[in-house]
PDB file of N, CA and C in Angstrom:
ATOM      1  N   UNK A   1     -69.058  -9.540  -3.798  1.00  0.00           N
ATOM      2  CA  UNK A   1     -67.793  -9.978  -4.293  1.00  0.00           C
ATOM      3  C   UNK A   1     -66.727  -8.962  -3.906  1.00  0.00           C
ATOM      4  N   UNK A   2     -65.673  -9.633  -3.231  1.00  0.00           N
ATOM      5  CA  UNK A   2     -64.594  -8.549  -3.019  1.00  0.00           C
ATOM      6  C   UNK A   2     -63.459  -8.282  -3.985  1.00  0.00           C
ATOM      7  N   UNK A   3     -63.151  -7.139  -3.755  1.00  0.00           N
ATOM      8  CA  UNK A   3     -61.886  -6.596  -5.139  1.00  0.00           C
ATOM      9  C   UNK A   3     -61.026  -7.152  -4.636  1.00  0.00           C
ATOM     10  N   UNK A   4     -60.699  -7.907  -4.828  1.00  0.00           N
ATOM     11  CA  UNK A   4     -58.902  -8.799  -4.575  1.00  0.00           C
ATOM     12  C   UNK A   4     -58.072  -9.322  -6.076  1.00  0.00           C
ATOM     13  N   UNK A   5     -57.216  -8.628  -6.502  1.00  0.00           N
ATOM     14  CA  UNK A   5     -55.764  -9.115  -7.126  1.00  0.00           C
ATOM     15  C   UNK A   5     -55.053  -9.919  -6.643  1.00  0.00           C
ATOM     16  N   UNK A   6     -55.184 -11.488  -7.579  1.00  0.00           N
ATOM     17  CA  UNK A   6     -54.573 -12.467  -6.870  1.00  0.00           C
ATOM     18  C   UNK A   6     -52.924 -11.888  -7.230  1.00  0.00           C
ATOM     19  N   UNK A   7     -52.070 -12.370  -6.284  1.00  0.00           N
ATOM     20  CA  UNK A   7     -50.667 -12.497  -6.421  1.00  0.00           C
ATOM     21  C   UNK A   7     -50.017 -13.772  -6.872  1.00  0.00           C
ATOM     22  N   UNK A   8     -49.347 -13.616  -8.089  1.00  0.00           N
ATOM     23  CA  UNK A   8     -48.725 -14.746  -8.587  1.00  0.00           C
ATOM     24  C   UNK A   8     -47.498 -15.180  -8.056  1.00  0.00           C
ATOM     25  N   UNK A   9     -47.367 -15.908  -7.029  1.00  0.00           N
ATOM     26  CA  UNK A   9     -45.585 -16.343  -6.478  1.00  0.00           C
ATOM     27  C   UNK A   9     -44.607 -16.194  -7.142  1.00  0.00           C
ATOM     28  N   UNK A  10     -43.223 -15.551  -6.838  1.00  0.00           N
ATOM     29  CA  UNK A  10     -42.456 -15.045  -7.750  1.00  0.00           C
ATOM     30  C   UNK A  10     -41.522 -16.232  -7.644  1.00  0.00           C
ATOM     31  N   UNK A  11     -40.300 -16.207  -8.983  1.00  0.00           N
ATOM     32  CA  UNK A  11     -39.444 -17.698  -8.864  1.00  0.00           C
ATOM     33  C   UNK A  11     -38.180 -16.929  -7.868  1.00  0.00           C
ATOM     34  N   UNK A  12     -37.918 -17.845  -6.998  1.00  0.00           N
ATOM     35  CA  UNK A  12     -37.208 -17.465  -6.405  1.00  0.00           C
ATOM     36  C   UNK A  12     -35.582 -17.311  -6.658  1.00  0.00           C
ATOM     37  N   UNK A  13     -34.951 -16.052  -6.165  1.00  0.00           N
ATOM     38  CA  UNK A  13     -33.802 -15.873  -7.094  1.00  0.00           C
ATOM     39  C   UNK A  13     -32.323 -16.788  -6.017  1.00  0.00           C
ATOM     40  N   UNK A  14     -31.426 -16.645  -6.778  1.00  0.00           N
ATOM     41  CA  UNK A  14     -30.684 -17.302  -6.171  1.00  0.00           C
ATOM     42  C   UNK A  14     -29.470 -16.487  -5.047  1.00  0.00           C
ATOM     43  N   UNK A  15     -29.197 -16.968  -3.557  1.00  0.00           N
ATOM     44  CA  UNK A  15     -28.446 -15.488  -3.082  1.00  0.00           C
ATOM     45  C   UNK A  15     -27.417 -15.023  -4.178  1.00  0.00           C
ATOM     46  N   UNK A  16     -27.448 -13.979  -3.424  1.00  0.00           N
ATOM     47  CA  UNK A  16     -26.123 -13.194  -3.988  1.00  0.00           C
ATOM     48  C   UNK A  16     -24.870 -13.006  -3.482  1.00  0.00           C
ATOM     49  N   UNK A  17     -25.044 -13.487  -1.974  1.00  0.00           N
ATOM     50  CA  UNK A  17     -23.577 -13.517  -1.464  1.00  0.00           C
ATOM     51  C   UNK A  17     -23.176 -14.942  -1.126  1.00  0.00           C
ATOM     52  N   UNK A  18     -21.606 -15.437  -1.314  1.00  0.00           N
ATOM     53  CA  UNK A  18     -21.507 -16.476  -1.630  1.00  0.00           C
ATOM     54  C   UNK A  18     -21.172 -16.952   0.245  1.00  0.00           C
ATOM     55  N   UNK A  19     -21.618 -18.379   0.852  1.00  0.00           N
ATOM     56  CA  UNK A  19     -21.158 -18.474   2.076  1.00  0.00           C
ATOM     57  C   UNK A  19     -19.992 -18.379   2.143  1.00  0.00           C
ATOM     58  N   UNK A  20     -19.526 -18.119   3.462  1.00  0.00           N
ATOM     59  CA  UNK A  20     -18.339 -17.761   3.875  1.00  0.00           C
ATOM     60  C   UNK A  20     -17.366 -18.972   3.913  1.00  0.00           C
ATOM     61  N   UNK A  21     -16.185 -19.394   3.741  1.00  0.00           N
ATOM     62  CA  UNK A  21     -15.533 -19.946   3.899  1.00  0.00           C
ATOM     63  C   UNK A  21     -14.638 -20.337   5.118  1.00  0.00           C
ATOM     64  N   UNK A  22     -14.255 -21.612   5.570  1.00  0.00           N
ATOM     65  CA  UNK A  22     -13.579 -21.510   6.970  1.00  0.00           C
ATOM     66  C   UNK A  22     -12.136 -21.308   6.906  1.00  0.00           C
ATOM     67  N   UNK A  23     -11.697 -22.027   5.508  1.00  0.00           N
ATOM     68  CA  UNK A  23      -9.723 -21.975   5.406  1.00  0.00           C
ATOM     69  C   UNK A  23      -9.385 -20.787   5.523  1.00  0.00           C
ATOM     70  N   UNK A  24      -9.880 -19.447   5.816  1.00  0.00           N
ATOM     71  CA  UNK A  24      -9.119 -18.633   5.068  1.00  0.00           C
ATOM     72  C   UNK A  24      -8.875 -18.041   6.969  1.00  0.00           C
ATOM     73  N   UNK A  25     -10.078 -18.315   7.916  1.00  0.00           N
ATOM     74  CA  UNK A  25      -9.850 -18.315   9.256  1.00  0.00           C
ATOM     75  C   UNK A  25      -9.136 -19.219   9.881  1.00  0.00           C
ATOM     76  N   UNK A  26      -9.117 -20.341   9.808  1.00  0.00           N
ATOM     77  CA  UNK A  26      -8.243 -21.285  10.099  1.00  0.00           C
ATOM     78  C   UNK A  26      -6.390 -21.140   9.887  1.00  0.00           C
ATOM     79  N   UNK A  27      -6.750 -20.822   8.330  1.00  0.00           N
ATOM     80  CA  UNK A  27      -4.892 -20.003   8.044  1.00  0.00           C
ATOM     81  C   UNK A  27      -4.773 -18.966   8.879  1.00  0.00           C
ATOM     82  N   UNK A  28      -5.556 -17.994   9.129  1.00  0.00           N
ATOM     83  CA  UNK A  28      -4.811 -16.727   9.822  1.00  0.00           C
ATOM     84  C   UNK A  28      -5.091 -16.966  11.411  1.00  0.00           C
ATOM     85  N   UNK A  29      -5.639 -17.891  11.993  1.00  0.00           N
ATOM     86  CA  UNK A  29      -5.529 -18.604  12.971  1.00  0.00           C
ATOM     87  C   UNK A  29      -4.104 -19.371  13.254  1.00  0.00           C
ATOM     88  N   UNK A  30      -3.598 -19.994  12.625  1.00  0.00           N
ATOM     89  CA  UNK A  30      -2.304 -20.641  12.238  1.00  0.00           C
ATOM     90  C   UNK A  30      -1.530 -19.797  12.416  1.00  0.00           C
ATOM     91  N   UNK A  31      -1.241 -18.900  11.665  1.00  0.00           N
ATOM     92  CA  UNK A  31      -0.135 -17.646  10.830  1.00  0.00           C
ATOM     93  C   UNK A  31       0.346 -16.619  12.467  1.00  0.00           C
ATOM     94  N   UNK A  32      -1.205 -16.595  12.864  1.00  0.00           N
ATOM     95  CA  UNK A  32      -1.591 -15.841  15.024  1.00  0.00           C
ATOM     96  C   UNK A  32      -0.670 -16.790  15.591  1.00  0.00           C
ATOM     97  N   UNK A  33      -0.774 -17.858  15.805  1.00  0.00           N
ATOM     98  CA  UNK A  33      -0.362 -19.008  16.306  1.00  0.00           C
ATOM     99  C   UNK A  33       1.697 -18.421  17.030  1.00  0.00           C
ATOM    100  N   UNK A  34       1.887 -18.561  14.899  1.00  0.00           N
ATOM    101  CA  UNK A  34       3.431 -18.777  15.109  1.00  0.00           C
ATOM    102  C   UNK A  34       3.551 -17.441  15.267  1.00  0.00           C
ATOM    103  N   UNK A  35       3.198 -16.296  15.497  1.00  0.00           N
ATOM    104  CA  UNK A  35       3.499 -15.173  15.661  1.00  0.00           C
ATOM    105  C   UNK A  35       3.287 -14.788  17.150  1.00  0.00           C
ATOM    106  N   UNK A  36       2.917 -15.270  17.667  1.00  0.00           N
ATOM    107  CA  UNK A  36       2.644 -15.283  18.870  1.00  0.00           C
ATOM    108  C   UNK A  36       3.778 -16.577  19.780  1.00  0.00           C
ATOM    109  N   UNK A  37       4.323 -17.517  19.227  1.00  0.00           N
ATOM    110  CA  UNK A  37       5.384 -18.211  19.446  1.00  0.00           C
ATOM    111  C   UNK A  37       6.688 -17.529  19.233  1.00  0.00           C
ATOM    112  N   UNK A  38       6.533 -16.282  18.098  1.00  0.00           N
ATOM    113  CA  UNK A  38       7.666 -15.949  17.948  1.00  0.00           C
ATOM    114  C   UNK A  38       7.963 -14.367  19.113  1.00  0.00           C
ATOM    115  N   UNK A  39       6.961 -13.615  19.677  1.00  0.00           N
ATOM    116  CA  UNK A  39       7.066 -12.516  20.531  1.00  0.00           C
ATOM    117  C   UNK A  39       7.819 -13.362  21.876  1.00  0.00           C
ATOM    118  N   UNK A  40       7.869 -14.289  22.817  1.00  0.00           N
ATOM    119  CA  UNK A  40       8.948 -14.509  23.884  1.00  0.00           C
ATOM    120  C   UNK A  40       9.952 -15.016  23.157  1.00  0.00           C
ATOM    121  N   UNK A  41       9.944 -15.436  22.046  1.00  0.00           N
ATOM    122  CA  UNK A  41      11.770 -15.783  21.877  1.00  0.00           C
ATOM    123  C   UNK A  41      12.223 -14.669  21.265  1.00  0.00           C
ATOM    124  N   UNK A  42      11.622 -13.578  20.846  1.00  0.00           N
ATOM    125  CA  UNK A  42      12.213 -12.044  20.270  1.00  0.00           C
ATOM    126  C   UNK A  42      12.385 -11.550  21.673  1.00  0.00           C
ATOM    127  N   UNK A  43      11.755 -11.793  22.808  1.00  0.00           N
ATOM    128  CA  UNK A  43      11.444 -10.604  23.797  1.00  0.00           C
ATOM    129  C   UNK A  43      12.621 -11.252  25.044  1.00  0.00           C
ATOM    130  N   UNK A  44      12.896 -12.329  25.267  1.00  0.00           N
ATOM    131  CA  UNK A  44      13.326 -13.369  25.981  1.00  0.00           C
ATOM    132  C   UNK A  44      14.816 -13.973  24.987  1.00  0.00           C
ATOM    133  N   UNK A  45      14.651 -14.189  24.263  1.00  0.00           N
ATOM    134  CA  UNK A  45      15.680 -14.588  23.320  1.00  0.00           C
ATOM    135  C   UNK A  45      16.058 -16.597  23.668  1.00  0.00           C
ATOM    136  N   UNK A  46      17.000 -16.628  23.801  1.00  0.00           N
ATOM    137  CA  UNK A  46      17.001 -18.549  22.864  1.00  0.00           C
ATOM    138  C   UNK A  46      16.815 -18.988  24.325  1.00  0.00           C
ATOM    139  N   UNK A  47      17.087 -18.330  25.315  1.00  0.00           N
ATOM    140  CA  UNK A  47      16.593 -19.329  27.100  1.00  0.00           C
ATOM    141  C   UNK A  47      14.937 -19.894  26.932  1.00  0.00           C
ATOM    142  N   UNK A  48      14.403 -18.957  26.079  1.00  0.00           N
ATOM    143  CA  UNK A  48      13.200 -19.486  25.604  1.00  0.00           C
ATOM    144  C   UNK A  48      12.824 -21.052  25.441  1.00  0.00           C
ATOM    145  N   UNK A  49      13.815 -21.369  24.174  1.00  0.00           N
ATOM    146  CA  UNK A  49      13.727 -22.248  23.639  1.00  0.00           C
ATOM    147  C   UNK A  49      13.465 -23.665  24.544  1.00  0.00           C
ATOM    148  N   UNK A  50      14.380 -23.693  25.908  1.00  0.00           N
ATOM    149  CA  UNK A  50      14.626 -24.375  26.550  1.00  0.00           C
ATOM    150  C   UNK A  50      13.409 -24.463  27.497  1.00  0.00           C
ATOM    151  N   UNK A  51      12.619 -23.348  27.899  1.00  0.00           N
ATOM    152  CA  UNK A  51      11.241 -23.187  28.467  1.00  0.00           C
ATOM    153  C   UNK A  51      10.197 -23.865  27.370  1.00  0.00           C
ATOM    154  N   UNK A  52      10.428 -23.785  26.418  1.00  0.00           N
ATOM    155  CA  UNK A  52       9.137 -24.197  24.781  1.00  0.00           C
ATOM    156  C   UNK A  52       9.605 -26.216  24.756  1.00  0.00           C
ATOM    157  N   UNK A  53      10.762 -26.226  25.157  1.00  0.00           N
ATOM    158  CA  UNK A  53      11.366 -27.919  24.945  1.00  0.00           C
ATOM    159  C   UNK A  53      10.812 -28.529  26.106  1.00  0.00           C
ATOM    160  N   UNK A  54      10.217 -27.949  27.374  1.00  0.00           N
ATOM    161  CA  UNK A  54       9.769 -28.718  28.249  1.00  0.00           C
ATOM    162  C   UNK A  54       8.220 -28.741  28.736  1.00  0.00           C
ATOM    163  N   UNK A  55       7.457 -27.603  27.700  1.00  0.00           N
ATOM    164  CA  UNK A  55       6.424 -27.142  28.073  1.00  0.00           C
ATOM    165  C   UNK A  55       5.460 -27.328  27.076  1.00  0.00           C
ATOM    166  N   UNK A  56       6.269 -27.859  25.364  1.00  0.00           N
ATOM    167  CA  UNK A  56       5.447 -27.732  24.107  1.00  0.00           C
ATOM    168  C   UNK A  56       4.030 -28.278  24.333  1.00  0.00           C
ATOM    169  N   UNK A  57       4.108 -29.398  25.031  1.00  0.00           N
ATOM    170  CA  UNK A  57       2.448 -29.945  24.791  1.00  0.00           C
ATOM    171  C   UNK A  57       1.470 -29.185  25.152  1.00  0.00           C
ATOM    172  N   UNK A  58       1.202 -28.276  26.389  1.00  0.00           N
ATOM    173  CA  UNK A  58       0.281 -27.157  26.324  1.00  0.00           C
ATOM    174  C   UNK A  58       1.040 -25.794  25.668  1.00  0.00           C
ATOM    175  N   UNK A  59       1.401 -25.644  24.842  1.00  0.00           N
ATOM    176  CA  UNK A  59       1.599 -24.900  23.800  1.00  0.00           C
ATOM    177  C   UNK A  59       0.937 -25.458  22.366  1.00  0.00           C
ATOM    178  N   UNK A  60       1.237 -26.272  22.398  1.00  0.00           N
ATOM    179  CA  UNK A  60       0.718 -27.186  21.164  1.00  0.00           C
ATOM    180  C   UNK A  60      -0.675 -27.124  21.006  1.00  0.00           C
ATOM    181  N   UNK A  61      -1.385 -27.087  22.495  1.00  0.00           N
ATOM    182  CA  UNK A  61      -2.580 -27.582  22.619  1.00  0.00           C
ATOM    183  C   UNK A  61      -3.054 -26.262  22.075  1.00  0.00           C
ATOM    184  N   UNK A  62      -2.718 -24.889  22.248  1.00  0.00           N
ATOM    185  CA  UNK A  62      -3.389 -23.384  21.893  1.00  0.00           C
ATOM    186  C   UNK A  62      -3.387 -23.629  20.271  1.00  0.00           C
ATOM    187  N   UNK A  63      -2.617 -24.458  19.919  1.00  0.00           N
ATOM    188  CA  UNK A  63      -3.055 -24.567  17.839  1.00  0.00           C
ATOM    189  C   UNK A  63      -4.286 -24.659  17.755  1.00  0.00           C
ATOM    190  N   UNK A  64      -5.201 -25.564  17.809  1.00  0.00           N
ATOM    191  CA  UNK A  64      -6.140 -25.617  17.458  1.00  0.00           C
ATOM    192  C   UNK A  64      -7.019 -24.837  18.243  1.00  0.00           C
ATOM    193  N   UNK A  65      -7.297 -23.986  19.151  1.00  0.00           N
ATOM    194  CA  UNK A  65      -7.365 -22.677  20.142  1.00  0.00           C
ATOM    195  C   UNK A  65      -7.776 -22.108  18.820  1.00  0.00           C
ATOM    196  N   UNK A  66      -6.610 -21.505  18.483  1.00  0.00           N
ATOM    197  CA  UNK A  66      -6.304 -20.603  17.548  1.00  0.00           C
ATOM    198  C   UNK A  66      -6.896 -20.472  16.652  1.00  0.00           C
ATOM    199  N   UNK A  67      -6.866 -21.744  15.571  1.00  0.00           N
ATOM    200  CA  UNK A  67      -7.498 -21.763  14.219  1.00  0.00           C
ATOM    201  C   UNK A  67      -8.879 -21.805  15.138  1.00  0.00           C
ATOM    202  N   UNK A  68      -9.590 -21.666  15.512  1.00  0.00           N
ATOM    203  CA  UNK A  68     -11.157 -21.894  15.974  1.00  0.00           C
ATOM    204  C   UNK A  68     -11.148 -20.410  15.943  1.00  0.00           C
ATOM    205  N   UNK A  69     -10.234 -19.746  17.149  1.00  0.00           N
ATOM    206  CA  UNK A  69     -10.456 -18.284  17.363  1.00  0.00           C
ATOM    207  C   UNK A  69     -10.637 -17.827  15.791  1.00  0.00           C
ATOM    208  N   UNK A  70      -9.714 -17.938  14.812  1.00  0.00           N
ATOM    209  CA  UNK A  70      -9.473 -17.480  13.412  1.00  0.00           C
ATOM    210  C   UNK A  70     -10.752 -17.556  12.616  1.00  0.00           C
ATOM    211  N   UNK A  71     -10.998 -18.654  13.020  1.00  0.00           N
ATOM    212  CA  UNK A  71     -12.748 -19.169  12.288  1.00  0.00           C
ATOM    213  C   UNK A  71     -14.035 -18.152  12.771  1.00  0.00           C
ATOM    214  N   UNK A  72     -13.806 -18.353  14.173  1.00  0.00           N
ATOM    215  CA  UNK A  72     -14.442 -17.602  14.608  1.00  0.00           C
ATOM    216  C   UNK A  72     -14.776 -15.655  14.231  1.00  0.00           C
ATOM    217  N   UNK A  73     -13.537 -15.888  14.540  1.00  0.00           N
ATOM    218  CA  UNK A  73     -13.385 -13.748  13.998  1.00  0.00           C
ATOM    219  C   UNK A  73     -14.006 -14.034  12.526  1.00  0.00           C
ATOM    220  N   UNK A  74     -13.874 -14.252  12.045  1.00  0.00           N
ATOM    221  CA  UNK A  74     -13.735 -14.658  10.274  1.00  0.00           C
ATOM    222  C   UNK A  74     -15.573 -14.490  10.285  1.00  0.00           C
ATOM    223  N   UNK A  75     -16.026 -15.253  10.738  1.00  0.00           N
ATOM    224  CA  UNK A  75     -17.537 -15.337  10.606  1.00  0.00           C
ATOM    225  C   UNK A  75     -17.874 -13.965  11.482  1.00  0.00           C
ATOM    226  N   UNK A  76     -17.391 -13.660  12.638  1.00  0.00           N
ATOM    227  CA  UNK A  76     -18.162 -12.618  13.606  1.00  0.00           C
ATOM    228  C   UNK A  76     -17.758 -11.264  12.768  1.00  0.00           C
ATOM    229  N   UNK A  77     -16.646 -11.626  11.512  1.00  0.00           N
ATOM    230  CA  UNK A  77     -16.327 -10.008  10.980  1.00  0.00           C
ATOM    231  C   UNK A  77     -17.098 -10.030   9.423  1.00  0.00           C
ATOM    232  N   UNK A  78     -18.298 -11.183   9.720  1.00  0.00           N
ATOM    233  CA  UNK A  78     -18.340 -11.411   7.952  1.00  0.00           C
ATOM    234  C   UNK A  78     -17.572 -11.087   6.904  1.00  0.00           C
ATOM    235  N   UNK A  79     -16.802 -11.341   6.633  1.00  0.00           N
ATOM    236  CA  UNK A  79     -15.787 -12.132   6.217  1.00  0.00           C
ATOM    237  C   UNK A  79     -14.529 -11.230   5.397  1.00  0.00           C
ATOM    238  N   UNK A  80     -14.613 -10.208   6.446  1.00  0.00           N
ATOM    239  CA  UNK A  80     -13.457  -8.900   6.315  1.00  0.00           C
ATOM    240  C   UNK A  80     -12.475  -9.417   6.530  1.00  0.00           C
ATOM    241  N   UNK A  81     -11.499  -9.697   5.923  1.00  0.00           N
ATOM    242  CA  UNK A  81     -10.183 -10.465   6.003  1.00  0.00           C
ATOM    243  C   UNK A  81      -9.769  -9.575   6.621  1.00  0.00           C
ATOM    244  N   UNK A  82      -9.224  -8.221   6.764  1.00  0.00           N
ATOM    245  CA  UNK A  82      -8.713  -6.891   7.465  1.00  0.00           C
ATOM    246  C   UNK A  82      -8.756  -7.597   9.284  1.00  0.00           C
ATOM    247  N   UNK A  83     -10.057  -7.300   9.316  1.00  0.00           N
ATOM    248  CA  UNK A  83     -10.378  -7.135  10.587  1.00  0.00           C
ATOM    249  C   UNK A  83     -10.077  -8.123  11.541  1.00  0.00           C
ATOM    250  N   UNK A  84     -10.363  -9.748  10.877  1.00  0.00           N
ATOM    251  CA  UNK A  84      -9.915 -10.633  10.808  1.00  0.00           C
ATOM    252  C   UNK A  84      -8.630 -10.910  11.389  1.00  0.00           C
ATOM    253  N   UNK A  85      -7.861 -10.161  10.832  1.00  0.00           N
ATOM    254  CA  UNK A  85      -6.502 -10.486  10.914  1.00  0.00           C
ATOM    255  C   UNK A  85      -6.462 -10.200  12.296  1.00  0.00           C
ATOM    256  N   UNK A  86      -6.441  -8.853  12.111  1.00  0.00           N
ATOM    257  CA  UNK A  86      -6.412  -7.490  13.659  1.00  0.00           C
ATOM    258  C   UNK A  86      -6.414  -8.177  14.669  1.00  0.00           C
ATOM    259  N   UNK A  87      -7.973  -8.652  14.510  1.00  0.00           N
ATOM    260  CA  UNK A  87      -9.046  -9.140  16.562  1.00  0.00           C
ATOM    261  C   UNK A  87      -8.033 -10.599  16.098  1.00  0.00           C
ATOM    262  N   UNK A  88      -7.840 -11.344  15.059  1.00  0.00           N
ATOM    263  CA  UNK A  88      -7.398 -12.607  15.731  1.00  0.00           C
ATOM    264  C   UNK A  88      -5.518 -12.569  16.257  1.00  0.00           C
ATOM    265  N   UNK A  89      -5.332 -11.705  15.559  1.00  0.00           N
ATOM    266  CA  UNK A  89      -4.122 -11.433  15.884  1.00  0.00           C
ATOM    267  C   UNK A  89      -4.055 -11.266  17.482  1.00  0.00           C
ATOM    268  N   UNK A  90      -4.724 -10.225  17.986  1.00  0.00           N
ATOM    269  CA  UNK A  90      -4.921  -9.348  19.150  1.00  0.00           C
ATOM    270  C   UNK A  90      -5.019 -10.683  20.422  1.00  0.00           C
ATOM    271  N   UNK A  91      -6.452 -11.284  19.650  1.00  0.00           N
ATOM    272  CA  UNK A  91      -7.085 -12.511  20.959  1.00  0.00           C
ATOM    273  C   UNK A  91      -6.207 -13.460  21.416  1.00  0.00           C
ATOM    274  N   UNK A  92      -5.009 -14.127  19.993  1.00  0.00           N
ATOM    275  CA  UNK A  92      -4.223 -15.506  19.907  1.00  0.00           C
ATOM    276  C   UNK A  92      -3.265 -15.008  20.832  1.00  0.00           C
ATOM    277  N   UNK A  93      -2.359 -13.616  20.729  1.00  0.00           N
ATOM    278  CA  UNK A  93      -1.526 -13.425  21.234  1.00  0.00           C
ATOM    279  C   UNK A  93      -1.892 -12.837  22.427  1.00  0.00           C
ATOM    280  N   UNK A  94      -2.389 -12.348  22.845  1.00  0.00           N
ATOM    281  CA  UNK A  94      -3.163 -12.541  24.463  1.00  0.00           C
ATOM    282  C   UNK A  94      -2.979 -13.480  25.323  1.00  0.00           C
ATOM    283  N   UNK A  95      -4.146 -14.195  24.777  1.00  0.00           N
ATOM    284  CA  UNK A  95      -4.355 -15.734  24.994  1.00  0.00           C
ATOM    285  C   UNK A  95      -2.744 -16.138  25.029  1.00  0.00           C
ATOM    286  N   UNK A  96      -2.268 -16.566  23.908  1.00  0.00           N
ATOM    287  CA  UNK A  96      -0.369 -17.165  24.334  1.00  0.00           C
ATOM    288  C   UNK A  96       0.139 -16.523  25.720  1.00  0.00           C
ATOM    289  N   UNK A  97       0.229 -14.898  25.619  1.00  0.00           N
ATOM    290  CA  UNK A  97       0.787 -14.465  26.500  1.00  0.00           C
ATOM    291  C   UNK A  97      -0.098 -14.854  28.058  1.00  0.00           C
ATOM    292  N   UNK A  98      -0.679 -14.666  28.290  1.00  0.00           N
ATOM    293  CA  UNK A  98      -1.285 -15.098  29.814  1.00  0.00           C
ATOM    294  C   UNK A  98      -0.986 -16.284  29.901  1.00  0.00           C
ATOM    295  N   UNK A  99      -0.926 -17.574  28.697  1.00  0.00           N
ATOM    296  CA  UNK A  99      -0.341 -18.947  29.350  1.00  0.00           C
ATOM    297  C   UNK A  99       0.934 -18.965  29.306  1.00  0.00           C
ATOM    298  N   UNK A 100       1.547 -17.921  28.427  1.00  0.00           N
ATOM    299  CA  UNK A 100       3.159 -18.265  29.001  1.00  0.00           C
ATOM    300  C   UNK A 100       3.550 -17.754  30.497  1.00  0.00           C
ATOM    301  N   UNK A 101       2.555 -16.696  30.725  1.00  0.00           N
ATOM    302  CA  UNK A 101       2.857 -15.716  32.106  1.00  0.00           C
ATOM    303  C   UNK A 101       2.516 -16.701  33.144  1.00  0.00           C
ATOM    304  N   UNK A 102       1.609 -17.439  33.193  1.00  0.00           N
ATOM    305  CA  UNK A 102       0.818 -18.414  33.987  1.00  0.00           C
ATOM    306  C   UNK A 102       2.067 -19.855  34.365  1.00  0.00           C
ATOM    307  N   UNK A 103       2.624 -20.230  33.091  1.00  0.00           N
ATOM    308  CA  UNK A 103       4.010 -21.244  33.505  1.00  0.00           C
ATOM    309  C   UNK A 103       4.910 -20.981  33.804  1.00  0.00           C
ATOM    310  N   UNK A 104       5.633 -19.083  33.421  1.00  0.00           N
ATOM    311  CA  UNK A 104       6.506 -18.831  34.172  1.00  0.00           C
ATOM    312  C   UNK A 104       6.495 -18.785  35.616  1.00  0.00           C
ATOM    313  N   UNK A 105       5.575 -18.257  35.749  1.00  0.00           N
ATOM    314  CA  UNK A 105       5.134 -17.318  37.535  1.00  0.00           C
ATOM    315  C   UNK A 105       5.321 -19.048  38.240  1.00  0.00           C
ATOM    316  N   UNK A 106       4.678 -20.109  37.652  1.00  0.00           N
ATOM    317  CA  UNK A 106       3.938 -20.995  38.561  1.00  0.00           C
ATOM    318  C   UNK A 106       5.371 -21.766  38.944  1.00  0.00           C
TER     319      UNK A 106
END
């Protein structure tokens, strides 16, 4: 006969960290968005405007870009709103800037 202590299955507890949420990437995806709309009409001033009145639809199209990027950072920073902000800030307005550089030049 062998010495073996059966093990009784323990009840399993419930997590402790709550899942992450997507609105809160999606808003600061958004928030990147218009802040990044607003650096060529600060930098360029209102001739802008007239470049944004003929070009909005691929501008438009980087919104939802954006909130994904926002979602994205949000989950890849588990769920450091800080950091969050930073890299999506950093990526959206990038991203804007190379497609505005890309319609001026062209």
């Amino acid at each position: 006969m062998l010495n073996i202590t059966p093990i009784l299955p323990r009840k399993s507890f419930p997590q402790t960290t709550a899942p992450l949420r997507a609105w809160p990437g999606g808003v600061v995806g958004i928030v990147c968005w218009w802040i990044a709309v607003a650096v060529p009409l600060m930098l360029y001033g209102s001739s802008t405007l007239l470049f944004f009145f003929w070009t909005w639809p691929f501008f438009l199209a980087l919104l939802p870009v954006s909130v994904v990027i926002g979602i994205a950072t949000r989950a890849l920073m588990h769920g450091q709103l800080i950091w969050t902000m930073l890299v999506s800030a950093l990526l959206v307005i990038c991203l804007f800037w190379l497609f505005f550089m890309l319609l001026i030049s062209w």
